[in-house]
Protein backbone atom coordinates (compact mmCIF):
# COMPACT_ATOMS: atom_id res chain seq x y z
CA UNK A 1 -30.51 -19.13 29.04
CA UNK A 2 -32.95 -20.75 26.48
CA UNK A 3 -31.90 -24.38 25.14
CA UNK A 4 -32.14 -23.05 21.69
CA UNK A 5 -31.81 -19.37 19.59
CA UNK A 6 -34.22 -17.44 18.48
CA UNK A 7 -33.06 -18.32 15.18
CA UNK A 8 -32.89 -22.25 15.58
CA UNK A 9 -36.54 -21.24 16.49
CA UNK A 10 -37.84 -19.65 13.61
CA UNK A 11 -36.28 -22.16 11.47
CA UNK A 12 -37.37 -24.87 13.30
CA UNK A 13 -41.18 -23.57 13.44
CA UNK A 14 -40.88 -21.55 10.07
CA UNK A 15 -38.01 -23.72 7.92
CA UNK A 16 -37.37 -21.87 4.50
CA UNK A 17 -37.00 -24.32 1.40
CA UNK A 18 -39.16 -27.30 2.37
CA UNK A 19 -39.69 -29.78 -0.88
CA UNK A 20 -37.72 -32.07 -3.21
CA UNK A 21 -37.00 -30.82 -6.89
CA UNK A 22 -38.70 -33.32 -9.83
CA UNK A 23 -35.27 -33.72 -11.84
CA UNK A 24 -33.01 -31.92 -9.42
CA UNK A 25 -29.37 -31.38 -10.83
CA UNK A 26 -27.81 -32.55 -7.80
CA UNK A 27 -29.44 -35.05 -4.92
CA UNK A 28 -27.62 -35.71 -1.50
CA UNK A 29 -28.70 -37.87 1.34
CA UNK A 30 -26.80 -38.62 4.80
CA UNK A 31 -27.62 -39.98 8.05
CA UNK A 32 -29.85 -43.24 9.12
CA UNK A 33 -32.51 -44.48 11.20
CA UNK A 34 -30.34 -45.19 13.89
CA UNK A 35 -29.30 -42.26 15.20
CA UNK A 36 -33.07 -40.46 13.51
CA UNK A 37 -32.07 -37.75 11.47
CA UNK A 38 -31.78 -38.13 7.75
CA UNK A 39 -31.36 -34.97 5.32
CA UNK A 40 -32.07 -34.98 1.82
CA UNK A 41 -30.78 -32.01 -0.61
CA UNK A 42 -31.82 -30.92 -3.80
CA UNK A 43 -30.27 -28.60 -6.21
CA UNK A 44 -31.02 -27.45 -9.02
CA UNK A 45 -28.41 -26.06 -10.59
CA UNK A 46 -27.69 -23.30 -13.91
CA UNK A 47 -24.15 -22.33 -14.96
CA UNK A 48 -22.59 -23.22 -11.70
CA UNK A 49 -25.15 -21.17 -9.69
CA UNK A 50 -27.27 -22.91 -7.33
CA UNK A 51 -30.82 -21.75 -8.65
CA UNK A 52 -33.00 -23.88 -6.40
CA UNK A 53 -32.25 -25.69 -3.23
CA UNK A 54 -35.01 -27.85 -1.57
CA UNK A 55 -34.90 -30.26 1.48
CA UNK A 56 -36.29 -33.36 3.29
CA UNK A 57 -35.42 -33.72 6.72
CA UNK A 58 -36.46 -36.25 9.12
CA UNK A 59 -35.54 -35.53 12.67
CA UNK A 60 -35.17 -33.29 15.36
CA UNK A 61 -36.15 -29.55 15.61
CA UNK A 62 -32.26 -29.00 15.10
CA UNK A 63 -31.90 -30.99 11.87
CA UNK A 64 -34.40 -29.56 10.63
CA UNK A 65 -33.29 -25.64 11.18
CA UNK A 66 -29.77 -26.45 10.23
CA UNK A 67 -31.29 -28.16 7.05
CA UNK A 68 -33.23 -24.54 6.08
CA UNK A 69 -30.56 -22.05 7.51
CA UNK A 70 -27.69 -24.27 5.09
CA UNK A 71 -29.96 -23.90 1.88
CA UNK A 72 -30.81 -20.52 2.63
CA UNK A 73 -26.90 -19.74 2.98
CA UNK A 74 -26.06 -21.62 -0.62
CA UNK A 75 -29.55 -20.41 -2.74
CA UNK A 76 -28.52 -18.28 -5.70
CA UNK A 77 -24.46 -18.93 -4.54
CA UNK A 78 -21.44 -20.58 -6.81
CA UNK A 79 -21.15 -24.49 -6.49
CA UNK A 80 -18.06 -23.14 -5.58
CA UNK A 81 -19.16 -21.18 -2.53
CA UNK A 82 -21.43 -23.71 -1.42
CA UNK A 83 -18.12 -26.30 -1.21
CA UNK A 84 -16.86 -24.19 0.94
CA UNK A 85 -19.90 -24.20 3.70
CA UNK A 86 -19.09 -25.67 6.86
CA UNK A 87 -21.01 -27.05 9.46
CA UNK A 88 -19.37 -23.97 11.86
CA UNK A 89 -21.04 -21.63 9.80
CA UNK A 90 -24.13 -23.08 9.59
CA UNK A 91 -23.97 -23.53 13.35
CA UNK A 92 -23.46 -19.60 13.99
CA UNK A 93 -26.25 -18.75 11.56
CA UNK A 94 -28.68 -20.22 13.99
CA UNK A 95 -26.31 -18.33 16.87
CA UNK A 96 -25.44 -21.84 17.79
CA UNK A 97 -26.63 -25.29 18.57
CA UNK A 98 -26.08 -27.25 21.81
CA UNK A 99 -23.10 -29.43 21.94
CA UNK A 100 -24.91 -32.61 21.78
CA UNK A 101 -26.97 -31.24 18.76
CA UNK A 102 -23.78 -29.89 16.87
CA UNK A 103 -24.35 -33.20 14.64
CA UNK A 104 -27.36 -31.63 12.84
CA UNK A 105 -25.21 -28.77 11.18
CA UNK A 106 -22.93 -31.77 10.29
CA UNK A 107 -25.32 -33.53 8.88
CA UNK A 108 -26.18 -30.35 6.89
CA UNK A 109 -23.13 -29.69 5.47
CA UNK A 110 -22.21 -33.05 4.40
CA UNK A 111 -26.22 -33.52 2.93
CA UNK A 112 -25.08 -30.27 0.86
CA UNK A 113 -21.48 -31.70 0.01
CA UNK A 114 -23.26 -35.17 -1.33
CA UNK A 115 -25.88 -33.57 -3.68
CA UNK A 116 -23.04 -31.39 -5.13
CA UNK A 117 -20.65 -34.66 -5.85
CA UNK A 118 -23.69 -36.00 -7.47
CA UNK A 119 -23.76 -33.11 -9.66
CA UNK A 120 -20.34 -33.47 -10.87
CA UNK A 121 -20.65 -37.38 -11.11
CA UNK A 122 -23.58 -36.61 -13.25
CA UNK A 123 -21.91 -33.97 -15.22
CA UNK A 124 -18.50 -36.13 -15.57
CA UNK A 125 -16.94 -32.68 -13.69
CA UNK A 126 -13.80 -33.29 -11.74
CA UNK A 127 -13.12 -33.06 -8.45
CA UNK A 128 -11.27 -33.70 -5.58
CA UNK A 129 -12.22 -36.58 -3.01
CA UNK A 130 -10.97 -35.06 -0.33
CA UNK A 131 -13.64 -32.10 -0.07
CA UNK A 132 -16.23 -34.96 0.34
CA UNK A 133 -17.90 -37.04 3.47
CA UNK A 134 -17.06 -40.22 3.42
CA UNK A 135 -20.48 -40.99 5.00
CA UNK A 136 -20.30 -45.09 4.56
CA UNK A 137 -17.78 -44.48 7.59
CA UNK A 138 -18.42 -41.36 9.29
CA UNK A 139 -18.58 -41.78 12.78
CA UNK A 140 -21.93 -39.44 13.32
CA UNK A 141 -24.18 -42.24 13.79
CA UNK A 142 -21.93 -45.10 14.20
């Protein structure tokens, strides 16, 4: 059995939403040199649909296909919708990541999580703290 899917593949070798957005609504970056892969989001965002999502991802082949397989799962959804993405699902998009590379669809998720709190910080919208990373003390790269 091959390492990696088809679809990690194609993403990897192909990756869909590639960029940053000038003025982007929403900006969210996790991860760190240590452990080598840092994701950057950016959304752009019109009546609580995400119109535009671009990304900057330095790292492996995986962080970089779970980077374009999560925006391509929240472009043109809800911010509500996108909340709700998990790691898991991005994970099974890309018919699943090795174990040891699980991290990257973390990263992914909590990349997508960031930019939207720093919509709603920027937009004074409330929220609950709960539904976001705290990545000053995740344990990803730690």
């Amino acid at each position: 059995m091959a390492l990696y899917s088809e679809k990690v593949m194609d993403h990897f070798t192909n990756p869909r939403n590639v960029g940053m957005i000038e003025n982007a609504d929403g900006v969210g970056e996790v991860g760190n040199a240590k452990c080598g892969d840092i994701m950057k989001i950016y959304l752009k965002i019109e009546n609580d649909i995400i119109v535009d999502v671009k990304f900057e991802t330095f790292g492996c082949g995986s962080a970089i296909a779970s980077s374009s397989m999560a925006t391509e799962m929240i472009k043109g959804k809800s911010i509500h919708d996108a909340l709700a993405l998990t790691n898991k699902a991005v994970a099974e998009a890309l018919d699943g990541l090795p174990a040891h590379k699980l991290h990257c669809s973390v990263l992914a998720e909590e990349a997508i999580k960031n930019a939207l709190k720093d919509y709603f910080d920027k937009n004074n919208i409330p929220y609950d703290k709960k539904q976001f990373p705290d990545c000053a003390n995740c344990a990803h790269c730690h």
